[in-house]
N, C-alpha and C. Protein backbone atom coordinates (compact mmCIF):
# COMPACT_ATOMS: atom_id res chain seq x y z
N UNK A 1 101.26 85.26 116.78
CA UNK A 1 100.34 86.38 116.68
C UNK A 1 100.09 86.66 115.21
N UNK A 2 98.72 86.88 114.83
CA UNK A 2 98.59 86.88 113.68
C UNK A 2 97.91 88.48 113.40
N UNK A 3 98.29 89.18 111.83
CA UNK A 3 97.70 90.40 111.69
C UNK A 3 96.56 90.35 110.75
N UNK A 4 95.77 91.32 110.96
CA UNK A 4 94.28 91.37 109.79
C UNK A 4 94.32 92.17 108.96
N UNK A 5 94.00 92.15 107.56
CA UNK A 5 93.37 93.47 107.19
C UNK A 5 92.46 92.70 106.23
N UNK A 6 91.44 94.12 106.14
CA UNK A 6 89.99 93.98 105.78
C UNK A 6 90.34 94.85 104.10
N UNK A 7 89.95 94.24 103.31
CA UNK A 7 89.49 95.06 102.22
C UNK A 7 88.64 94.63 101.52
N UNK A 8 87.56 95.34 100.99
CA UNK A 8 86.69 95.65 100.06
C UNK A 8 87.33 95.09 98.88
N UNK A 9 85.83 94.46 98.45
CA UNK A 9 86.23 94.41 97.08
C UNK A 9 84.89 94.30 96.02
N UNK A 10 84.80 94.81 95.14
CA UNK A 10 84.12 94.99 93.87
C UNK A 10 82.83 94.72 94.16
N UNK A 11 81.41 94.55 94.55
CA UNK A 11 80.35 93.55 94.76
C UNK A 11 80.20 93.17 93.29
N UNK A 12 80.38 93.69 92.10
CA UNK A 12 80.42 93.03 90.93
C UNK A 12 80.95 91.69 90.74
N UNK A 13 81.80 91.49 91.62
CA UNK A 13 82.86 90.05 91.20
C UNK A 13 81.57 88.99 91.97
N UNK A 14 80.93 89.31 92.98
CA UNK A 14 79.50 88.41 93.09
C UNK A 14 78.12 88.36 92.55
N UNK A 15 78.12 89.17 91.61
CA UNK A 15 77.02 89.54 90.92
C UNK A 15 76.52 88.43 89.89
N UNK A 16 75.26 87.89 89.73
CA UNK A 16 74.77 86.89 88.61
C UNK A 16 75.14 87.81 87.47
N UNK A 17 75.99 86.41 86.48
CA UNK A 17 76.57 86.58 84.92
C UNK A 17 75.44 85.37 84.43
N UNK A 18 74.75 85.55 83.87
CA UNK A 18 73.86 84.51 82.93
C UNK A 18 74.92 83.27 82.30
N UNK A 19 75.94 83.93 82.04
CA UNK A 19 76.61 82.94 81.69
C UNK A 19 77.99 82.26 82.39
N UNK A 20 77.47 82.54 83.63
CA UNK A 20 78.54 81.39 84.72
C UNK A 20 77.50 81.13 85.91
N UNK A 21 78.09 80.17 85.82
CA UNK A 21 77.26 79.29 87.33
C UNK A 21 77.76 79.97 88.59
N UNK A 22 76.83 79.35 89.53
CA UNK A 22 77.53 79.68 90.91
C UNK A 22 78.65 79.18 91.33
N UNK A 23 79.15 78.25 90.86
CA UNK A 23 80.26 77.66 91.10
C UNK A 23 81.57 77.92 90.72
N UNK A 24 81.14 78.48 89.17
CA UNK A 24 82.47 79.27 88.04
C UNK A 24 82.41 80.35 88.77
N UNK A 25 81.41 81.23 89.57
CA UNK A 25 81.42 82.41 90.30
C UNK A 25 82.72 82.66 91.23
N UNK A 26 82.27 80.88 92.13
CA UNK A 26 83.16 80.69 93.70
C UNK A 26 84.73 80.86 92.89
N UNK A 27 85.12 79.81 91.87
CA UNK A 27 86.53 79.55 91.24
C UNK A 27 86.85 81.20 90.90
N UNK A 28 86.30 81.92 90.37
CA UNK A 28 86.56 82.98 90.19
C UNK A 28 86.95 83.91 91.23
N UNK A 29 86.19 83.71 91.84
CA UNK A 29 86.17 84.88 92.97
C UNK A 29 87.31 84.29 94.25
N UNK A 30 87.55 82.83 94.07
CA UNK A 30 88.65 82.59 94.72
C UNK A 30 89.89 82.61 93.96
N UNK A 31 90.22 82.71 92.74
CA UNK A 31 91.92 83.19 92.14
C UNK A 31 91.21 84.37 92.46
N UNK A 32 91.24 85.24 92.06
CA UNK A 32 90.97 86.62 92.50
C UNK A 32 91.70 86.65 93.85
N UNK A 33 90.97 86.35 95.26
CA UNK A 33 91.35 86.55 96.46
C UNK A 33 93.30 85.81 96.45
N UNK A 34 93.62 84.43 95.82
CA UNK A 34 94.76 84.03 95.84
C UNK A 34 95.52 85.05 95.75
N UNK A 35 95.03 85.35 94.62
CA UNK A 35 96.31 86.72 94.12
C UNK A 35 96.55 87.80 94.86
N UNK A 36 95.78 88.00 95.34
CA UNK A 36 95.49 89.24 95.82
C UNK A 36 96.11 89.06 97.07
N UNK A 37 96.10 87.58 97.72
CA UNK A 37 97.14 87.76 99.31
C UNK A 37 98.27 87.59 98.89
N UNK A 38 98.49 86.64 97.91
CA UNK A 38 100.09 85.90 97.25
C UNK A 38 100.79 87.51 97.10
N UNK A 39 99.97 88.85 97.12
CA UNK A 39 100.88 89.88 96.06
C UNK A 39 101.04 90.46 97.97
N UNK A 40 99.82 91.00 98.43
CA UNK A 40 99.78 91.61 100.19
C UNK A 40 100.87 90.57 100.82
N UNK A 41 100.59 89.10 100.74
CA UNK A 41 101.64 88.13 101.81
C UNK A 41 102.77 87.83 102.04
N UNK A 42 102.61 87.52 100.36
CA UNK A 42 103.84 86.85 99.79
C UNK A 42 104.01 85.37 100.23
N UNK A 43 104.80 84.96 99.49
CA UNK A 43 105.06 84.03 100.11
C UNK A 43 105.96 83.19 100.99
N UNK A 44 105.66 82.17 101.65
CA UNK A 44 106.32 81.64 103.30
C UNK A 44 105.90 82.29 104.34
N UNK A 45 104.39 82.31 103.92
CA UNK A 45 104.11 82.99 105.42
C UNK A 45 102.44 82.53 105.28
N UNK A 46 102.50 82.10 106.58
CA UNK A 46 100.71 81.62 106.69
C UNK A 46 99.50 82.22 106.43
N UNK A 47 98.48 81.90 106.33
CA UNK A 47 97.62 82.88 106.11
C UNK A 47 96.16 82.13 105.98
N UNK A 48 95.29 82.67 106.22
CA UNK A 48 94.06 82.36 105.88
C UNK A 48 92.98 83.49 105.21
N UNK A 49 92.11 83.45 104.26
CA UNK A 49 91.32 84.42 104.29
C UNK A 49 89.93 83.93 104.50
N UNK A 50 88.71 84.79 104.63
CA UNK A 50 87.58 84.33 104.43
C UNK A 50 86.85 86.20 103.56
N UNK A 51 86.21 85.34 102.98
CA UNK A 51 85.24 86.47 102.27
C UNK A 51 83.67 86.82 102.25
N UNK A 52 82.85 87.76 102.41
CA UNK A 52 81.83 87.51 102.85
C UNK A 52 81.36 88.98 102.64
N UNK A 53 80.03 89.38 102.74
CA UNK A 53 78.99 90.21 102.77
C UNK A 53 78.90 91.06 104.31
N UNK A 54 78.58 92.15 103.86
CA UNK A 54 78.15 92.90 105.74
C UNK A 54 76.72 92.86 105.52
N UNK A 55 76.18 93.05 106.57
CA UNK A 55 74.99 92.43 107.29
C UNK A 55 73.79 92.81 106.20
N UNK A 56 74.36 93.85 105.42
CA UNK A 56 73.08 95.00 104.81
C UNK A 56 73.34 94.27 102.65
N UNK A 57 74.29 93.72 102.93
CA UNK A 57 74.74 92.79 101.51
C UNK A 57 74.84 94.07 100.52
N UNK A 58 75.74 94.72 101.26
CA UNK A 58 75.95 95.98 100.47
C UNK A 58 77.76 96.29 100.15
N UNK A 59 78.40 95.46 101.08
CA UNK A 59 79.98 95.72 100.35
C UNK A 59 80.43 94.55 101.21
N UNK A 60 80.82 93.53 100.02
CA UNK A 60 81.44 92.51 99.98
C UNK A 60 83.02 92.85 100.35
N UNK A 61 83.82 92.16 101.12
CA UNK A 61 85.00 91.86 101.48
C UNK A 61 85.90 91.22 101.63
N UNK A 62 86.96 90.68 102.02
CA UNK A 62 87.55 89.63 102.41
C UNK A 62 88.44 90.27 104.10
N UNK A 63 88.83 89.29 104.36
CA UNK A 63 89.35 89.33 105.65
C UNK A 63 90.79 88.51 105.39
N UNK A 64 91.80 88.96 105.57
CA UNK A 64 92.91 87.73 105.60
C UNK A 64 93.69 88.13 106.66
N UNK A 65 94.39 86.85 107.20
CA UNK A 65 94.96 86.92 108.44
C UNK A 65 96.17 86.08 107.78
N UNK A 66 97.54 86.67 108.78
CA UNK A 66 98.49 86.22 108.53
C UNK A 66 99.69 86.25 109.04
N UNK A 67 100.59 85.71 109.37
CA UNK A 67 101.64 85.62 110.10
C UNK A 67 102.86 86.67 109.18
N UNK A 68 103.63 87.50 110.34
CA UNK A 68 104.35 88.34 109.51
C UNK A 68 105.96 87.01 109.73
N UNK A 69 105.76 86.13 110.43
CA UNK A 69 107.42 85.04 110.30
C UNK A 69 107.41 84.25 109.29
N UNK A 70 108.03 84.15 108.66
CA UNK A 70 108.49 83.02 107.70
C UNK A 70 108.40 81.62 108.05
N UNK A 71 107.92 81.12 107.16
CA UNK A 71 107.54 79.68 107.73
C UNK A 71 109.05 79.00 107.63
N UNK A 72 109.23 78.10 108.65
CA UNK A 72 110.84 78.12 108.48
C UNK A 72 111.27 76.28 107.91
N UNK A 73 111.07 76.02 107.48
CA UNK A 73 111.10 74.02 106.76
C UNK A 73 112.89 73.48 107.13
N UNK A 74 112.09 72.78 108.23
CA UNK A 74 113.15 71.68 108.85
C UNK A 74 113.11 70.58 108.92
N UNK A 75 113.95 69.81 109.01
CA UNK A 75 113.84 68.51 109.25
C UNK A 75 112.96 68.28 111.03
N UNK A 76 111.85 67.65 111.16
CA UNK A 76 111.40 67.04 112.32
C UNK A 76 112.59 66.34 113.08
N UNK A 77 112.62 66.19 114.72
CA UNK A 77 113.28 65.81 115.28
C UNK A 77 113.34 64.35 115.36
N UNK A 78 113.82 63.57 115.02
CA UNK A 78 113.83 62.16 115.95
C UNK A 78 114.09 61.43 117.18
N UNK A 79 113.55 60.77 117.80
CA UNK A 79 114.11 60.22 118.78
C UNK A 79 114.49 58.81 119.42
């Protein structure tokens, strides 16, 4: 079972800078989101986020989902 939370974030961090591409935008705006679950998650624990616009492109967000168990690293079974 996995939990959500939604937060807002800045629409500035998507805003055209004359002097970064759309691409230096994405790299940006994805450490940004890293950090930001690595500090909410922590780490050993799963997670995914996605980030995105509401319908009216008026407050940008992210969404992350994530397991509250510890990922647990074992040896696979053999047989």
């Amino acid at each position: 079972e996995a939990r959500e939370m939604i937060i807002a974030l800045p629409n500035e961090l998507a805003d055209k800078n004359k002097n970064q591409t759309s691409a230096e935008q994405k790299i940006i705006l994805k450490e940004i989101c890293d950090e930001l679950v690595s500090q909410i998650v922590g780490e050993g624990h799963d997670h995914e986020y996605a980030v995105h616009w509401n319908h009216d492109r008026t407050n940008l967000h992210v969404h992350i989902l994530y397991s509250e168990r510890k990922v647990i690293q074992t040896e696979p079974k053999r047989y």
